[in-house]
N, C-alpha and C. Protein backbone atom coordinates (compact mmCIF):
# COMPACT_ATOMS: atom_id res chain seq x y z
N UNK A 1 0.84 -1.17 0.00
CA UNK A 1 0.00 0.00 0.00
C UNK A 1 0.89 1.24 0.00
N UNK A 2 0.63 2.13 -0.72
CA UNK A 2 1.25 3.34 -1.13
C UNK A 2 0.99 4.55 0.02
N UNK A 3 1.63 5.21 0.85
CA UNK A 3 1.40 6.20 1.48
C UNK A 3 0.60 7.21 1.22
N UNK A 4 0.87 7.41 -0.20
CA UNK A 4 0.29 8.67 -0.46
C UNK A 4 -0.96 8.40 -1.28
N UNK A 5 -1.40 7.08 -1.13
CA UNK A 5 -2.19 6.79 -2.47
C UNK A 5 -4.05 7.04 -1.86
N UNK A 6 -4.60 7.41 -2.84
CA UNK A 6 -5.70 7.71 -2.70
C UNK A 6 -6.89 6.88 -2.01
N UNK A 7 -8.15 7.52 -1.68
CA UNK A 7 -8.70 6.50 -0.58
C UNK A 7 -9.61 5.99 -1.96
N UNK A 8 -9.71 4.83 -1.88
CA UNK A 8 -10.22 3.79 -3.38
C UNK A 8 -11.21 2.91 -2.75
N UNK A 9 -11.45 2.56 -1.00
CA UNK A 9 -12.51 1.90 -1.22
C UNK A 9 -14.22 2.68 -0.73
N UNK A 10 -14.12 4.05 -1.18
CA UNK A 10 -15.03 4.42 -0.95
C UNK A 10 -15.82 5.63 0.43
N UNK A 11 -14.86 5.09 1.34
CA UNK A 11 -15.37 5.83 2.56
C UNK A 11 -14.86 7.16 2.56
N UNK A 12 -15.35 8.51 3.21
CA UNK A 12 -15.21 9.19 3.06
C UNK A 12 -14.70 9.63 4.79
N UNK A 13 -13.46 10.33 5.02
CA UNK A 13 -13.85 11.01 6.23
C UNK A 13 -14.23 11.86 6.67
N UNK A 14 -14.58 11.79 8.17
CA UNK A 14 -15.57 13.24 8.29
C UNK A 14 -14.36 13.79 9.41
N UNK A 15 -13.95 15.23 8.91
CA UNK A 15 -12.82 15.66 9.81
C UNK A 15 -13.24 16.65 10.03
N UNK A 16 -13.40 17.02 11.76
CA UNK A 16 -14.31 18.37 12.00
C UNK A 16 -12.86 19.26 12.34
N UNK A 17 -12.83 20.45 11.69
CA UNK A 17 -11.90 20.99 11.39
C UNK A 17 -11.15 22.39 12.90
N UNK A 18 -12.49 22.76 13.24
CA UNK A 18 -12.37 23.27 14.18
C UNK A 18 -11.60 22.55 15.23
N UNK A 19 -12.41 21.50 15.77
CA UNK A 19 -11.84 20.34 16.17
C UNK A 19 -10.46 20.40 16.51
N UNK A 20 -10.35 19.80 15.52
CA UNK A 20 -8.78 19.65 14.92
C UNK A 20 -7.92 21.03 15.09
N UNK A 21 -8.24 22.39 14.83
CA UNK A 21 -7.75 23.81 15.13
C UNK A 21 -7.19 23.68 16.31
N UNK A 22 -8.64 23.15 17.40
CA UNK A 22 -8.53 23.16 18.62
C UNK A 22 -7.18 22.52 19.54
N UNK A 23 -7.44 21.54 19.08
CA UNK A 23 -6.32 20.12 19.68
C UNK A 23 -4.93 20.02 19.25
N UNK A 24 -4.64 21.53 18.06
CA UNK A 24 -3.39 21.32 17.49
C UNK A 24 -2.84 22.55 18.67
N UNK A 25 -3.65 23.86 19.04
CA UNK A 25 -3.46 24.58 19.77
C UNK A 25 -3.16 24.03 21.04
N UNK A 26 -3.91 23.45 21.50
CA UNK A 26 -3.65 22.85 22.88
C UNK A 26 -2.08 22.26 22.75
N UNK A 27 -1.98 21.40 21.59
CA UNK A 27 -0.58 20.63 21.90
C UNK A 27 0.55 21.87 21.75
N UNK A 28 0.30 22.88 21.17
CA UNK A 28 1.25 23.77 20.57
C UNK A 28 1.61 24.57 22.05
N UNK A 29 0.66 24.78 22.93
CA UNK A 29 0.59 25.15 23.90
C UNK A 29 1.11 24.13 25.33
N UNK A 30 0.67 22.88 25.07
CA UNK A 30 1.30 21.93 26.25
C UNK A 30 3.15 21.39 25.71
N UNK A 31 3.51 21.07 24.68
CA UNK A 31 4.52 21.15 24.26
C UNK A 31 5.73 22.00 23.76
N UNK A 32 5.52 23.44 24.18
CA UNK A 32 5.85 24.54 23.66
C UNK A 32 7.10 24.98 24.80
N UNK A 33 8.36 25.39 24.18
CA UNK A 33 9.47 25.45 25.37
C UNK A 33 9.24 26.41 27.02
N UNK A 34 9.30 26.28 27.82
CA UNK A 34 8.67 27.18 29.03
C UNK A 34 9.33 28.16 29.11
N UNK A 35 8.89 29.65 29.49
CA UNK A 35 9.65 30.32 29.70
C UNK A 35 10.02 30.83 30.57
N UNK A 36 11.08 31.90 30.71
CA UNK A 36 11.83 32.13 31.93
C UNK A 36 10.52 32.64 32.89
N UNK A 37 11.21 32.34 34.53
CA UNK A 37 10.52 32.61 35.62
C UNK A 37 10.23 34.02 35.36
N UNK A 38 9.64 34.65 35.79
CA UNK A 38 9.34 36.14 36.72
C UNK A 38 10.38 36.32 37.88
N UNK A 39 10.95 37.21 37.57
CA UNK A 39 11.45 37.07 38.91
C UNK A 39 11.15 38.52 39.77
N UNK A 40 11.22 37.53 41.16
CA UNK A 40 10.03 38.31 42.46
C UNK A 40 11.50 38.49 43.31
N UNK A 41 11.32 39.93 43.44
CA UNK A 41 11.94 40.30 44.84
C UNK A 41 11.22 40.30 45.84
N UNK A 42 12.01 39.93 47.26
CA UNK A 42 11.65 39.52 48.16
C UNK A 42 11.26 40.48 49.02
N UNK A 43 10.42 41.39 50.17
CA UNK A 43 10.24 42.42 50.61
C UNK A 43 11.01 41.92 52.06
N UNK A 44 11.88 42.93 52.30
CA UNK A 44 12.56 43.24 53.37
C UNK A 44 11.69 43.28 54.83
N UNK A 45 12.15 42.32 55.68
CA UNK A 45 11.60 42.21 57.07
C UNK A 45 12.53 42.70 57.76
N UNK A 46 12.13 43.34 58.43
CA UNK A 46 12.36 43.44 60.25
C UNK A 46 12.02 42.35 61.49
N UNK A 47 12.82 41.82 62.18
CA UNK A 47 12.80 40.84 63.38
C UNK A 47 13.84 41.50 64.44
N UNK A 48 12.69 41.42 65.54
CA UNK A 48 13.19 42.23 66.54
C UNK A 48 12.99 41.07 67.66
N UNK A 49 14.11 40.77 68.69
CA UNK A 49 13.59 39.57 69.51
C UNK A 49 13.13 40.16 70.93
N UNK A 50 12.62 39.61 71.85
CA UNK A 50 11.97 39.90 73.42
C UNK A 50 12.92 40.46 74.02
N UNK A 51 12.84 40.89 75.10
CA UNK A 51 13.77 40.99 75.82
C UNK A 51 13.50 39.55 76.86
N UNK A 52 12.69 38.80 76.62
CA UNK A 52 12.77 37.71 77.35
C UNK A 52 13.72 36.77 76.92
N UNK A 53 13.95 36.99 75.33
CA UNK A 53 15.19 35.81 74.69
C UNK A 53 15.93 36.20 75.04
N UNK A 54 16.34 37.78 75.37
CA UNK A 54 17.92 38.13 75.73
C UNK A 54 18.10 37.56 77.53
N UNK A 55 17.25 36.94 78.13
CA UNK A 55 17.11 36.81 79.40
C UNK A 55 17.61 35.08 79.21
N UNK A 56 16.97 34.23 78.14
CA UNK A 56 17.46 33.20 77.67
C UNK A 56 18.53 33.20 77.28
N UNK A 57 19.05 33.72 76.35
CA UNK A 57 20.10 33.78 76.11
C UNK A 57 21.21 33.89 77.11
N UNK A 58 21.21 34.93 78.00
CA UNK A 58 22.05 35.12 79.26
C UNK A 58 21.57 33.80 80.39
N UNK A 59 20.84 33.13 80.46
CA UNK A 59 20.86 31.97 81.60
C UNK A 59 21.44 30.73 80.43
N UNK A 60 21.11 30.63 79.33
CA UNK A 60 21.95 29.57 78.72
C UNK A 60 23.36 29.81 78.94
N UNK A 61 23.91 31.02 79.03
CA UNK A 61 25.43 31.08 79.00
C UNK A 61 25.77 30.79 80.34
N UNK A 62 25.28 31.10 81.27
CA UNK A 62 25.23 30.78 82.52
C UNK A 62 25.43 29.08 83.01
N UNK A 63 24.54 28.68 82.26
CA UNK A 63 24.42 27.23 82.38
C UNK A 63 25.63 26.69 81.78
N UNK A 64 26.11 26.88 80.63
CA UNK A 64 27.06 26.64 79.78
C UNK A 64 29.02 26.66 80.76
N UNK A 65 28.86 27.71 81.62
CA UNK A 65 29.96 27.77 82.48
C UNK A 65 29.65 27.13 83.89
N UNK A 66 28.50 26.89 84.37
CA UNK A 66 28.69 26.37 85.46
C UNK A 66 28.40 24.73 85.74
N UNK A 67 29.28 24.32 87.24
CA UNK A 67 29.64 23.27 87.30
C UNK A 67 28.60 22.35 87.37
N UNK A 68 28.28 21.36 86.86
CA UNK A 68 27.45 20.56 87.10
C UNK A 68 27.38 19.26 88.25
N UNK A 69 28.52 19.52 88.51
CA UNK A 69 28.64 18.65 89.95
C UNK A 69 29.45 19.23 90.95
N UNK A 70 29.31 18.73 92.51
CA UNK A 70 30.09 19.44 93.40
C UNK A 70 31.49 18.58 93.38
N UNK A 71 32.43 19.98 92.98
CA UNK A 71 33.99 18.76 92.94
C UNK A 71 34.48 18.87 93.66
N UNK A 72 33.79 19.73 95.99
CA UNK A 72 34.64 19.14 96.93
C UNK A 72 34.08 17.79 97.04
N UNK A 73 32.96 17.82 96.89
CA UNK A 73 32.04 16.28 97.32
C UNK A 73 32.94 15.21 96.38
N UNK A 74 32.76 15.51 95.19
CA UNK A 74 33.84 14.17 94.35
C UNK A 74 35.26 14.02 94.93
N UNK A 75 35.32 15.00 95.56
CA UNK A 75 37.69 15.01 95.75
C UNK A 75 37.15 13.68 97.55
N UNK A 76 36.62 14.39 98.33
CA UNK A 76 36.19 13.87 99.00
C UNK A 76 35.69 12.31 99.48
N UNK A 77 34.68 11.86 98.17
CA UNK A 77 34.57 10.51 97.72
C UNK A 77 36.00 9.88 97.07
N UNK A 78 36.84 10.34 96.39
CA UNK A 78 37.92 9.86 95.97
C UNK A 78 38.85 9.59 97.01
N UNK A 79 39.11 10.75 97.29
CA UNK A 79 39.52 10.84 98.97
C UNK A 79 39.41 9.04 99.77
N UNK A 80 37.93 8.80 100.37
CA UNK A 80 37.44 7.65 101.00
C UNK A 80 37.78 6.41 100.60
N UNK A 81 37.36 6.57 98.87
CA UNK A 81 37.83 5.11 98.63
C UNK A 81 39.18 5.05 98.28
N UNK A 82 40.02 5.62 98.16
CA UNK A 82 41.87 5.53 97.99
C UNK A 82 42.00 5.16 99.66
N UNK A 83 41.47 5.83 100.88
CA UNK A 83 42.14 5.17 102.22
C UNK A 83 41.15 3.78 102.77
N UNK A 84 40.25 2.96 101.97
CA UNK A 84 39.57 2.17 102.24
C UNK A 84 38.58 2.53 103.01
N UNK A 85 37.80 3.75 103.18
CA UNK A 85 36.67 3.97 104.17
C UNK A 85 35.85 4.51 103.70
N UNK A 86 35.80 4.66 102.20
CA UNK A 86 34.34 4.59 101.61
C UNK A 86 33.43 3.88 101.54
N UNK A 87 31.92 3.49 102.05
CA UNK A 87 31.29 2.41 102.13
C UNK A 87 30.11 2.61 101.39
N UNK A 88 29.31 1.83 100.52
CA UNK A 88 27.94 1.37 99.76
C UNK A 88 27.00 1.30 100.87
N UNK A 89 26.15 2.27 100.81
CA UNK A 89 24.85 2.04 101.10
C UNK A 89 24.37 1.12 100.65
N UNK A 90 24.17 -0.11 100.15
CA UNK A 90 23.60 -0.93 99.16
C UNK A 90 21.62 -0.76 98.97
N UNK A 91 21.21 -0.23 100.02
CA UNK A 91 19.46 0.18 100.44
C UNK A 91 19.94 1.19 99.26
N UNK A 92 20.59 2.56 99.78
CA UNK A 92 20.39 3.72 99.22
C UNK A 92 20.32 3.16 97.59
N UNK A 93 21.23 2.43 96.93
CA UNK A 93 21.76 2.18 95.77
C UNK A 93 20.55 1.32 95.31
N UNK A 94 20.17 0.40 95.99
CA UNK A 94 18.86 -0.58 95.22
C UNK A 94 17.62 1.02 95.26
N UNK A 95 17.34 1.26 96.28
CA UNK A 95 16.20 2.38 95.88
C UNK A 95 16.28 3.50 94.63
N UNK A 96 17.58 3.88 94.76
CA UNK A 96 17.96 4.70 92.87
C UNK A 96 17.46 3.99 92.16
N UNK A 97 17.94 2.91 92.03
CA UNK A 97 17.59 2.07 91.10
C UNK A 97 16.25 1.66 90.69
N UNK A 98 15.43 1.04 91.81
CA UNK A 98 13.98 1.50 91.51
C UNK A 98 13.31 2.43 90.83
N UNK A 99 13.78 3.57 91.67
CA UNK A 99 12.96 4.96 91.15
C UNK A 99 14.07 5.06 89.59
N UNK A 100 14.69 4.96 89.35
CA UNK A 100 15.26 5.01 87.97
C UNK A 100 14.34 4.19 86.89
N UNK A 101 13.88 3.14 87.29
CA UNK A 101 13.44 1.84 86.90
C UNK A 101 11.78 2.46 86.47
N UNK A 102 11.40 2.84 87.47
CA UNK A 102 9.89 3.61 87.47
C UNK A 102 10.02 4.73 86.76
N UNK A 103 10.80 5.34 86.65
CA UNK A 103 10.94 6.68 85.79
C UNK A 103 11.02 5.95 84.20
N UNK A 104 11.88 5.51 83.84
CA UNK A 104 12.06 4.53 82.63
C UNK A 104 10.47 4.16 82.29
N UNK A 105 10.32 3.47 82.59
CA UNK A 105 8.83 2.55 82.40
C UNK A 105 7.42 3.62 82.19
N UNK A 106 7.53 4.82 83.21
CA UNK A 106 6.57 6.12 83.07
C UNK A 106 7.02 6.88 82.62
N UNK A 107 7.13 7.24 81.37
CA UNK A 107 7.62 8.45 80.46
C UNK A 107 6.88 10.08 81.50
N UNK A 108 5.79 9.58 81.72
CA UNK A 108 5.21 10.61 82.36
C UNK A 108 6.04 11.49 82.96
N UNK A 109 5.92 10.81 83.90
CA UNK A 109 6.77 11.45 85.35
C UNK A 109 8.28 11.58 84.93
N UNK A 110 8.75 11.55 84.09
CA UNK A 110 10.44 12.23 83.84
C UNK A 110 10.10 13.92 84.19
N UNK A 111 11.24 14.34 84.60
CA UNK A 111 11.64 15.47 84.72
C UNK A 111 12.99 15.74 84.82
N UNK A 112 12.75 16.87 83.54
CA UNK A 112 14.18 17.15 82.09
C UNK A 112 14.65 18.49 83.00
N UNK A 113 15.54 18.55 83.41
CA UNK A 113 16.41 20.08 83.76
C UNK A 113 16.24 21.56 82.90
C-alpha cells in the first residue's frame, strides 16, 4: 500500500476541522518550550527579639559555664575510697535504682532540667 495513495474503497472522512484547530493549539501550547521565571523580589523584614530571649540567652550562658557537679564532694569521695573507708549504702543504691526503673517505664513522670 502506497502512502500517499488515494482512498479507493469508498469511505469518506468526516474531519471536523475546528476540532482539529482546537487540539493542534492545545498541543502547541502543552509542548511549547517554558519560559523564563518572573522574577520576584523579596520584601525586606524586620525581626526584633523579646527581651525575654535576651534573658534566655544570658541563663543559657550561665548554664554553659557552670559546674554541674560538686567537685569538693567528688575530691572527698575519691579521697574515701583511695584510704579504704568509703562504704555502699547498698538500700540507698537498690532504691535509685527503683525509682530510675519507674521513671524509665513512666515516660510521664520524667523530669528534664
Amino acid at each position: 500500500m502506497k502512502i500517499n495513495a488515494p482512498n479507493t474503497n469508498g469511505l469518506a472522512l468526516n474531519v471536523d476541522k475546528a476540532n482539529t484547530a482546537k487540539l493542534e493549539a492545545e498541543a502547541a501550547i502543552k509542548f511549547a518550550k517554558p519560559q523564563a521565571e518572573p522574577t520576584v523580589t523579596a520584601a525586606k523584614e524586620n525581626v526584633s527579639l523579646s527581651t525575654m530571649s535576651a534573658q534566655l540567652r544570658s541563663l543559657e550562658d550561665k548554664i554553659a559555664t557552670a559546674n554541674v557537679f560538686d567537685a569538693k564532694k567528688v575530691d572527698a569521695i575519691k579521697s574515701a575510697i583511695t584510704k579504704g573507708q568509703f562504704k555502699v549504702d547498698s538500700e540507698k543504691v537498690a532504691d535509685g535504682l527503683i525509682e530510675t526503673v519507674k521513671d524509665l517505664l513512666n515516660p510521664q513522670n520524667r523530669q528534664y532540667p
